[in-house]
Protein backbone atom coordinates (compact mmCIF):
# COMPACT_ATOMS: atom_id res chain seq x y z
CA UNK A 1 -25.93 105.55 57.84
CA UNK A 2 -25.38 104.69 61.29
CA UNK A 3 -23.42 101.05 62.17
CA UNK A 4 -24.60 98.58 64.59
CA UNK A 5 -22.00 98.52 67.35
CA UNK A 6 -22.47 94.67 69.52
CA UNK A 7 -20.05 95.61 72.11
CA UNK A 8 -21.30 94.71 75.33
CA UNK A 9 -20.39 97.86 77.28
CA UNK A 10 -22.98 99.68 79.17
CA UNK A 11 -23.69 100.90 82.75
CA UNK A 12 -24.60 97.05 83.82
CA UNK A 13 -21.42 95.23 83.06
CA UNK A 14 -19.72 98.24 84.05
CA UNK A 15 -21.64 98.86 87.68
CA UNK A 16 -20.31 94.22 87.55
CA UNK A 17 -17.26 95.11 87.29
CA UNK A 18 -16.77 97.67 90.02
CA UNK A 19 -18.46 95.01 92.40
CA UNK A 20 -15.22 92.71 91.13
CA UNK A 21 -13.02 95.21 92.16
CA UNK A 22 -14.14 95.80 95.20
CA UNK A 23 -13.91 92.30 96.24
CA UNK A 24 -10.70 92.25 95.07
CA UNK A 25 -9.35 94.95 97.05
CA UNK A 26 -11.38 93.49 100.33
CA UNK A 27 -9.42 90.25 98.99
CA UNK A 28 -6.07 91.53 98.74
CA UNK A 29 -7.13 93.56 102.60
CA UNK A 30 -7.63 89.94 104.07
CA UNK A 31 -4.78 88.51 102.71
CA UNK A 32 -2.08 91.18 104.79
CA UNK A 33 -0.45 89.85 108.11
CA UNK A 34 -1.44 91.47 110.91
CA UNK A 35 -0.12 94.30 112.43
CA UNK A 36 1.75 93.60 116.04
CA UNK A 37 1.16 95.86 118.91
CA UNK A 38 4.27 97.92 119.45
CA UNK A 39 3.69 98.81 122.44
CA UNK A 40 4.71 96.72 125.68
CA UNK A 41 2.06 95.25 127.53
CA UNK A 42 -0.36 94.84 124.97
CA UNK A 43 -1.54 91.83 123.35
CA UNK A 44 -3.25 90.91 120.29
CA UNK A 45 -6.92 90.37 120.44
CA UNK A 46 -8.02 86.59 119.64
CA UNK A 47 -10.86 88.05 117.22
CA UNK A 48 -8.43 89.51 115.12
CA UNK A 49 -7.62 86.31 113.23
CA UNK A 50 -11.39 85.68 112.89
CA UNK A 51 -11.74 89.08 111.53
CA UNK A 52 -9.21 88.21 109.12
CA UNK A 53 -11.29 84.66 108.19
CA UNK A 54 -14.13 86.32 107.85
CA UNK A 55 -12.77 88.92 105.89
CA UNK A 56 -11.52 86.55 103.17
CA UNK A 57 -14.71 84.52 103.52
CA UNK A 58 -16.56 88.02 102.28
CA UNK A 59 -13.80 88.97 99.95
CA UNK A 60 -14.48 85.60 98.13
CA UNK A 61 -18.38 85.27 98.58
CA UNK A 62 -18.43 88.64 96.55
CA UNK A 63 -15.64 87.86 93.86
CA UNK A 64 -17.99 84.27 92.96
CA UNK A 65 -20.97 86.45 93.25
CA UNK A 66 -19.33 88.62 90.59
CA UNK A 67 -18.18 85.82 88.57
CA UNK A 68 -21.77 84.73 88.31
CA UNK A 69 -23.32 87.85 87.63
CA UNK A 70 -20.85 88.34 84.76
CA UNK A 71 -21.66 85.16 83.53
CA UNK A 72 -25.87 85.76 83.59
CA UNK A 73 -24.64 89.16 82.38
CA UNK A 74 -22.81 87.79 78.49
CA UNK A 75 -25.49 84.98 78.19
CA UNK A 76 -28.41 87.15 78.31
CA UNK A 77 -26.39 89.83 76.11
CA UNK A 78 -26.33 86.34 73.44
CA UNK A 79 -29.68 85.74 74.14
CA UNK A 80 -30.50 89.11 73.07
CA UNK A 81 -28.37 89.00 70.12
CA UNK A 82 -30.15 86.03 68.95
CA UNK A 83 -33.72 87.47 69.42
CA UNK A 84 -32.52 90.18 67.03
CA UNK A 85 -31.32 88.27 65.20
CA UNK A 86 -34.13 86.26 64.47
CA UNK A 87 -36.98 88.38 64.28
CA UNK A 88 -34.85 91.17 62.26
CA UNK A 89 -36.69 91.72 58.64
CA UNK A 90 -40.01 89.86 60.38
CA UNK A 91 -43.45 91.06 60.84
CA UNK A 92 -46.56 89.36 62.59
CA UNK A 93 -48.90 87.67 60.49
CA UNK A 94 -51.55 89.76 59.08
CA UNK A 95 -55.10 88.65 59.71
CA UNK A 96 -58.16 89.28 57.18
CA UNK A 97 -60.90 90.88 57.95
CA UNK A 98 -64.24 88.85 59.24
CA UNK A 99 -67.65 90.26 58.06
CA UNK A 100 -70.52 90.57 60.64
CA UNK A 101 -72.04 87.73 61.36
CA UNK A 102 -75.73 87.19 61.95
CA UNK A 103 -77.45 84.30 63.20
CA UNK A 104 -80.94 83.54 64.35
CA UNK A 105 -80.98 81.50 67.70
CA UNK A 106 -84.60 78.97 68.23
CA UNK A 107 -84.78 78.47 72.24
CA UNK A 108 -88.14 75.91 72.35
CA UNK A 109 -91.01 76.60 75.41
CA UNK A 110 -91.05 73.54 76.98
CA UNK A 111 -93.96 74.44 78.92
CA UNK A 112 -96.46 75.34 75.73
CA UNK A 113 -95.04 72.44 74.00
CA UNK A 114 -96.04 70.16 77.04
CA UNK A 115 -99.26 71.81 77.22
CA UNK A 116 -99.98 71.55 73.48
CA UNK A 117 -99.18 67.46 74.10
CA UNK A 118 -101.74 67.27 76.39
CA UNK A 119 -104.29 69.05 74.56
CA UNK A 120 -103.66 66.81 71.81
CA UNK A 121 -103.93 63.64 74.05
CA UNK A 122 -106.68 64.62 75.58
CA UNK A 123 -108.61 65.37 72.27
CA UNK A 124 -107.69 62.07 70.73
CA UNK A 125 -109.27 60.07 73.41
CA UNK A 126 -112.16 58.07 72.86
CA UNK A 127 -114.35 58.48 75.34
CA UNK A 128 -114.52 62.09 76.64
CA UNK A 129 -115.43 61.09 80.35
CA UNK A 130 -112.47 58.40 80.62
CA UNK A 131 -110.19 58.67 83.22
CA UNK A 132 -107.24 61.49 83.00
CA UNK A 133 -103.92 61.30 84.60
CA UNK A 134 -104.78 62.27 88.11
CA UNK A 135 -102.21 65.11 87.82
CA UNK A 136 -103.93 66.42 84.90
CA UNK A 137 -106.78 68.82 84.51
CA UNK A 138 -109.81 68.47 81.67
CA UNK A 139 -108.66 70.52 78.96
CA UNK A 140 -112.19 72.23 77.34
CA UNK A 141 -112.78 72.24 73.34
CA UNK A 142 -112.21 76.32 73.69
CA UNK A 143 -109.24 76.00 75.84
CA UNK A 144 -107.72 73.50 73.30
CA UNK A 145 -108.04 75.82 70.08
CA UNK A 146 -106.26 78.93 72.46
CA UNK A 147 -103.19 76.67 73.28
CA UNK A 148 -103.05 75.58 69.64
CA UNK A 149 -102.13 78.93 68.81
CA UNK A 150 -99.25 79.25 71.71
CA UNK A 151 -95.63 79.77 70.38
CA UNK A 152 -93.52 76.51 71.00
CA UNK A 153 -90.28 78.45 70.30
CA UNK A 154 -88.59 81.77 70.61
CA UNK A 155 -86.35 82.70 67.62
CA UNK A 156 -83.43 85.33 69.37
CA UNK A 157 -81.27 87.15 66.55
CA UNK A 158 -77.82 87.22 67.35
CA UNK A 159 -75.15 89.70 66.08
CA UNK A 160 -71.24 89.10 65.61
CA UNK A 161 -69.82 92.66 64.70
CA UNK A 162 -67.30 92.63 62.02
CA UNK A 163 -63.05 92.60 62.41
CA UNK A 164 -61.68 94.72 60.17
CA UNK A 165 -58.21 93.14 59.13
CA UNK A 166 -55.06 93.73 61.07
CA UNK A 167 -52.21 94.24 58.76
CA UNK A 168 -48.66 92.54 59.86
CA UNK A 169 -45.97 94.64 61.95
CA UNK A 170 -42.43 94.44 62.29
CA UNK A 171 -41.03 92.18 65.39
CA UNK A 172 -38.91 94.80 65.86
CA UNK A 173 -39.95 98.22 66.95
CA UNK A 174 -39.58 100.81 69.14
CA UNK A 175 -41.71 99.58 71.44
CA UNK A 176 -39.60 96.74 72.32
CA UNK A 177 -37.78 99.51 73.69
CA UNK A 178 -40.05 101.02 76.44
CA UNK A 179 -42.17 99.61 79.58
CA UNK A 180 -42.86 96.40 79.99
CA UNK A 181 -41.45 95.18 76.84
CA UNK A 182 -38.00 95.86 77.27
CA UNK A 183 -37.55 93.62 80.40
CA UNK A 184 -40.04 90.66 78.65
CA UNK A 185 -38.10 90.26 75.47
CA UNK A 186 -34.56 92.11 75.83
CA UNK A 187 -32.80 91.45 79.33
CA UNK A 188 -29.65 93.60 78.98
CA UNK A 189 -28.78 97.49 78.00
CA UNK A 190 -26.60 96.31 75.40
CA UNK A 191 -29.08 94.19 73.86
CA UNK A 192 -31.52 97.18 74.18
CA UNK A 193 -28.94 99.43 72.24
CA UNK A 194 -28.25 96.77 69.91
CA UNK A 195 -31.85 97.39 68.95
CA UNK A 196 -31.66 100.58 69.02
CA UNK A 197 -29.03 101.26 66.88
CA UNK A 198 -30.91 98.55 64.22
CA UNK A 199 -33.58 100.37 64.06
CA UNK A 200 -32.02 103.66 63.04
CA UNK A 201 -30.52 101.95 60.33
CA UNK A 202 -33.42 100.46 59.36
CA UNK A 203 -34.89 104.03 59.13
CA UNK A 204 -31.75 105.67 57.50
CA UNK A 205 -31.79 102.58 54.72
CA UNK A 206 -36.08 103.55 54.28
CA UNK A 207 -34.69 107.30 54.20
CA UNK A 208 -32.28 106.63 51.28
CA UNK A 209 -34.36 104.51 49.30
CA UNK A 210 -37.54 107.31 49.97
CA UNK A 211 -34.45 109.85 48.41
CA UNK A 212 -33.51 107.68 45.46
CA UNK A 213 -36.69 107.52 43.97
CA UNK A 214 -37.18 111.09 44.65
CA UNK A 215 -34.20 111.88 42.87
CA UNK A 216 -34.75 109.29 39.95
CA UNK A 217 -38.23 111.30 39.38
CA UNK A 218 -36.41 114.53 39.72
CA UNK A 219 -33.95 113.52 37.22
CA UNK A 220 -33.17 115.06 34.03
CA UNK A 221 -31.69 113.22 30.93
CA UNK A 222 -31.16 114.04 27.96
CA UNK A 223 -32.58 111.97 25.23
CA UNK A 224 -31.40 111.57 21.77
CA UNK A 225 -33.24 112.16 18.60
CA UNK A 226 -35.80 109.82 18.58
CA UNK A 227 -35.21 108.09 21.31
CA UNK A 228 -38.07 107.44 24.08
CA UNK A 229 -37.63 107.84 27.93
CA UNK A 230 -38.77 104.87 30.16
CA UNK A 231 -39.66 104.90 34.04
CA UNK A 232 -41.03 101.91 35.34
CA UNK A 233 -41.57 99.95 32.20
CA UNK A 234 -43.46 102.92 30.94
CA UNK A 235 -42.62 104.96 28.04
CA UNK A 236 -42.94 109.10 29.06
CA UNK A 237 -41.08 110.70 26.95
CA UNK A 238 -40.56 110.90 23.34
CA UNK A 239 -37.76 113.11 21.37
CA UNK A 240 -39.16 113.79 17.80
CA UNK A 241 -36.58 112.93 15.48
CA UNK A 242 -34.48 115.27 13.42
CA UNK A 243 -36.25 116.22 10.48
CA UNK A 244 -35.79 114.28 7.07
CA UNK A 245 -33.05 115.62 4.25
CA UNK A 246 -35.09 116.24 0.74
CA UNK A 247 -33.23 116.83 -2.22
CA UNK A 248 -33.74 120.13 -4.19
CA UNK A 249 -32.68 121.75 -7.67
CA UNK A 250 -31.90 125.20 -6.70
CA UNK A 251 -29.75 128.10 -7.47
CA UNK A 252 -26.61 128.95 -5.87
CA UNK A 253 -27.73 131.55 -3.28
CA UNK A 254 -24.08 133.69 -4.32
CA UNK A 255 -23.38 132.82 -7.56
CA UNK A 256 -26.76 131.58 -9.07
CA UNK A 257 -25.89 128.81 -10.63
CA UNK A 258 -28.21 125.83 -10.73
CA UNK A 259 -26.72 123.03 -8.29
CA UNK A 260 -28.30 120.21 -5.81
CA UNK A 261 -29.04 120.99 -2.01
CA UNK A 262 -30.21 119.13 0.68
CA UNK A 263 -32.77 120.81 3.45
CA UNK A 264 -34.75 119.72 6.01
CA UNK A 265 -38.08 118.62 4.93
CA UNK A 266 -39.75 120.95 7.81
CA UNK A 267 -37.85 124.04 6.42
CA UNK A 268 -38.98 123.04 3.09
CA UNK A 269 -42.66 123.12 3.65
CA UNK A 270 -41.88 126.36 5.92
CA UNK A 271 -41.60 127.95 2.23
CA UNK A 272 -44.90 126.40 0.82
CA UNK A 273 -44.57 127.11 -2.53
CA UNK A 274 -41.63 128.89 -3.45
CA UNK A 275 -40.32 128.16 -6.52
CA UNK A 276 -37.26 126.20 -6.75
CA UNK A 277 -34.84 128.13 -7.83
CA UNK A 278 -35.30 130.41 -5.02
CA UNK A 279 -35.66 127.77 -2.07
CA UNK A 280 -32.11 127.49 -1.80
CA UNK A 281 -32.12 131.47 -0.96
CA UNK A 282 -34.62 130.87 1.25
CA UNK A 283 -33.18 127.78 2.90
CA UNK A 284 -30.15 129.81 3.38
CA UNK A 285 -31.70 132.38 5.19
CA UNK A 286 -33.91 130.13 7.66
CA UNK A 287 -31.23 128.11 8.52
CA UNK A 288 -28.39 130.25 8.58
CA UNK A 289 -26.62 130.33 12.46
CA UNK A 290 -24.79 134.13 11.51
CA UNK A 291 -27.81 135.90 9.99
CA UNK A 292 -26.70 139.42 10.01
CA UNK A 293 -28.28 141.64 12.82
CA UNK A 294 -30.12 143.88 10.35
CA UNK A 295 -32.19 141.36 9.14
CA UNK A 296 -32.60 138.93 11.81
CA UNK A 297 -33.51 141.47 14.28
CA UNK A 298 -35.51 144.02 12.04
CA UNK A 299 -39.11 142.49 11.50
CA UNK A 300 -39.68 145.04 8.51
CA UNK A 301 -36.39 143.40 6.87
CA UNK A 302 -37.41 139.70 7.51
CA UNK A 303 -41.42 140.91 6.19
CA UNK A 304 -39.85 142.36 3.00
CA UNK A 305 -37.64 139.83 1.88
CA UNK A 306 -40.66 136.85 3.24
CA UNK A 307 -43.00 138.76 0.70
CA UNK A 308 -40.67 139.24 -1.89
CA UNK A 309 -40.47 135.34 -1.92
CA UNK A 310 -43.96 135.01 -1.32
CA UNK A 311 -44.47 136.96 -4.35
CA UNK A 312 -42.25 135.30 -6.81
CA UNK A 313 -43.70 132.15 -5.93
CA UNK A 314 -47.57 133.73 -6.56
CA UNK A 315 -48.85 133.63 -3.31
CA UNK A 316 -50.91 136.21 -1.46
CA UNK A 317 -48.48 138.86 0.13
CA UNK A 318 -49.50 141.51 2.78
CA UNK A 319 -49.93 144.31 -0.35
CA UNK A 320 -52.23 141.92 -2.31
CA UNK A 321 -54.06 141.81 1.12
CA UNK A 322 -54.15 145.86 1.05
CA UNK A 323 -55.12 146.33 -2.58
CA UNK A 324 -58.00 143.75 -1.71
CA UNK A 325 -59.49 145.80 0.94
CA UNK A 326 -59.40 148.58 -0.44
CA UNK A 327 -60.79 147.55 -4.13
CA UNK A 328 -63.81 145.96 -1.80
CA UNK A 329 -64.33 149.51 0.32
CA UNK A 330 -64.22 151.19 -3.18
CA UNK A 331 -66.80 148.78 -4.33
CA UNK A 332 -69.05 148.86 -0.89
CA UNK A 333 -68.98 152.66 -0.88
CA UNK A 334 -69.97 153.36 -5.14
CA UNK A 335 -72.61 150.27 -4.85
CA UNK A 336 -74.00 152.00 -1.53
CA UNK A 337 -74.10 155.48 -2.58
CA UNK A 338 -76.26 153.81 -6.20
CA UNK A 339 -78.43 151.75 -3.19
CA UNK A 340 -77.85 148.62 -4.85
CA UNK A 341 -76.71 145.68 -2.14
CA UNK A 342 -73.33 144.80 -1.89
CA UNK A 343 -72.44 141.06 -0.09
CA UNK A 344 -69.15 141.05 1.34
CA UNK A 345 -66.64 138.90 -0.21
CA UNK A 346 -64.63 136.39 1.64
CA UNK A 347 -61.94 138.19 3.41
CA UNK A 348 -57.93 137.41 1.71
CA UNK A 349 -55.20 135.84 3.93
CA UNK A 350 -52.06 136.57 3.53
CA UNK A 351 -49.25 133.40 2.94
CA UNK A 352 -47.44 133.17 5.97
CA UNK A 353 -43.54 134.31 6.27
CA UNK A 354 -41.59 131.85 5.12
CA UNK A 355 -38.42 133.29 7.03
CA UNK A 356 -40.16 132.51 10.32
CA UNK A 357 -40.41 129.35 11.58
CA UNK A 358 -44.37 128.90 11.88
CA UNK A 359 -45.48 127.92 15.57
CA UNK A 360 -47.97 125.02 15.52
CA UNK A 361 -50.36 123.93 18.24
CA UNK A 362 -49.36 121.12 20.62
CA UNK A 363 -50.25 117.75 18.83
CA UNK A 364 -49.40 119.49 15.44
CA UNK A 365 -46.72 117.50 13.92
CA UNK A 366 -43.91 119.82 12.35
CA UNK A 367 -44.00 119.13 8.54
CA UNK A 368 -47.98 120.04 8.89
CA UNK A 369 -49.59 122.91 7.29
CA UNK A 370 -53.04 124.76 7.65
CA UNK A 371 -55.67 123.88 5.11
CA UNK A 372 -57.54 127.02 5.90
CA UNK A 373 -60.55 124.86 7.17
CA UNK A 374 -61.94 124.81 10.84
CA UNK A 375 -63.60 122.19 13.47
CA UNK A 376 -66.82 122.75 14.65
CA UNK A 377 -65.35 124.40 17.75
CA UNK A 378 -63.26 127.02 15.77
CA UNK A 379 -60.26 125.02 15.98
CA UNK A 380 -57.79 125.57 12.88
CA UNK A 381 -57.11 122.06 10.78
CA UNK A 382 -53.68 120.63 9.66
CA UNK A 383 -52.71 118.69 7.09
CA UNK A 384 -49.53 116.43 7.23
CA UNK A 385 -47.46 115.12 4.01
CA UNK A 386 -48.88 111.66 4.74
CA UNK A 387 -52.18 113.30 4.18
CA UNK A 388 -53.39 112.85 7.91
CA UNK A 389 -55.16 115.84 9.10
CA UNK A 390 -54.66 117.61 12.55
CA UNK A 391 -55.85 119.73 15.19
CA UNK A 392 -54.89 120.87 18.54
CA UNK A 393 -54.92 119.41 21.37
């Protein structure tokens, strides 16, 4: 970020001070004797000494001129320095915006209105043949009902177009810098770089406040179980917390013997409805960290030992799911061949693996499981432990 340097050294009190110099050396000239003729015969002129006079005269005409200019020169740098200073942070005053304005404008005709007076005098009179004003004519009945009807006003519509609002500006800008401005308001090149340097840190300060909220929306934190993430009084973020312990009567995976584990509840309903004593077997093998390669990375392994549990707890396995379809093609081929009608059966699904950690649709809390049922738009339904249902998002 660039600092603001008040130093009052430019070209101008520079280009002073060489003027000051210059008198001085004229000065210090005037003040050395004068040089006697050496050689015989020859005398000194008598304008020499007023050379000399005038010569210090100059000398000291330019050393107060220099003075004064040096003077002028630090009190407009001040003055400058206190324009800044006062206008720094300011803006002009905004103004709000002023709708069009429409207004209708009555100019009266004096001449049909004096006409219509007479008119009307005339026809109130008593006695038709009496006397006029000499510098009246007789008005007829006819006449009278035509200059009834004669406008006794114009009506002129007059527009104001609207002002759209001017919003405030800084006092300071670059403009102050350039043309006219920068001899009206700032007098000295000092004050002018003064301004100049305050305005590029103005701009570096905007710059690095523009970059730190960049960065704090770029930033990544890491948020504890549970815990939410807040920007702006806002909550964004959410961690879903860790996964509640349940208490289960198992076997010992190694020894078999019955004994009391604790799982996550989300591995738990992973295993749907494994019996008990094998859910500690089970447990062990989804959340193991050193599963051994041959059955973590051998889908065949991790499908046989998933139905083998799925079995002993009496679900549907993959070869229930086999013998199905092929007792129904059995049946659809001996009932077609006879020509009696077979319906089709409602087709058998499989239990899920419950080595494999089941991926649910976003919205889909974790301990959820599918209830086998569907939303109008084909969407699969889950059902949560609280007994809230789901679907995706």
């Amino acid at each position: 970020m660039p600092d603001i340097n008040l130093a009052p050294s430019n070209y101008e009190l520079e280009a002073i001070q060489k003027r000051r110099k210059m008198a001085e050396l004229l000065m210090q000239q005037a003040q050395q004797p004068m040089e006697m003729p050496q050689m015989a015969g020859v005398r000194i002129s008598p304008v020499s000494g007023l050379a000399k006079l005038l010569q210090t005269y100059t000398a000291n005409e330019k050393l107060k001129k220099a003075d004064t200019e040096e003077k002028q020169y630090q009190s407009d740098y001040l003055s400058d320095l206190g324009f800044l200073m006062r206008n720094a942070g300011k803006t002009t005053p905004a103004t709000a915006a002023i709708p069009e304005k429409i207004e209708n404008i009555t100019t009266p005709i004096e001449a049909n209105r004096n006409l219509q007076e007479v008119a009307l005098r005339q026809s109130t009179m008593r006695d038709p043949n009496a006397a006029i004003n000499p510098f009246e004519r007789q008005i007829g009945v006819d006449e009278r009902a035509q200059i009834a009807q004669l406008p006794g006003e114009t009506v002129e519509q007059r527009v104001t177009p609207a002002v759209p609002a001017v919003p405030g500006s800084p006092m300071l800008s670059p403009d102050l810098l350039s043309g006219n401005n920068a001899n009206n308001y700032i007098k000295t090149g000092a004050g002018k770089m003064a301004l100049a340097q305050l305005l590029m840190q103005q701009q570096a300060q905007e710059q690095a406040k523009a970059q730190k909220l960049l960065d704090a929306e770029l930033e990544v934190r890491s948020v504890a179980p549970g815990a939410s993430l807040v920007r702006g009084g806002k909550q964004i973020y959410t961690n879903p917390a860790e996964p509640k312990l349940r208490e289960i009567k198992t076997n010992n995976p190694l020894t078999g013997m019955p004994e009391t584990r604790y799982y996550p509840e989300n591995v738990l309903v992973a295993m749907g409805g494994i019996p008990d004593q094998y859910k500690g077997f089970a447990a062990e093998l989804i959340t193991a960290k050193n599963l051994p390669a041959n059955i973590k990375n051998d889908p065949q392994m991790l499908n046989l030992v998933g139905s083998e549990l799925n079995k002993k707890a009496g679900q549907v396995t993959e070869q229930d799911v086999a013998q199905y379809m092929l007792k129904v093609a059995e049946t659809r081929a001996k009932l077609g061949y006879e020509g009696i009608p077979f319906a089709e059966p409602k087709p058998l699904t499989a239990a899920s693996n419950p080595l494999i950690k089941p991926t649910l649709p976003k919205g889909v809390p974790l301990d959820a499981i599918p209830t086998g049922k569907y939303t109008p738009e084909g969407k699969p339904v889950y059902k949560a432990p609280n007994g809230k249902t789901y679907v995706e998002d």
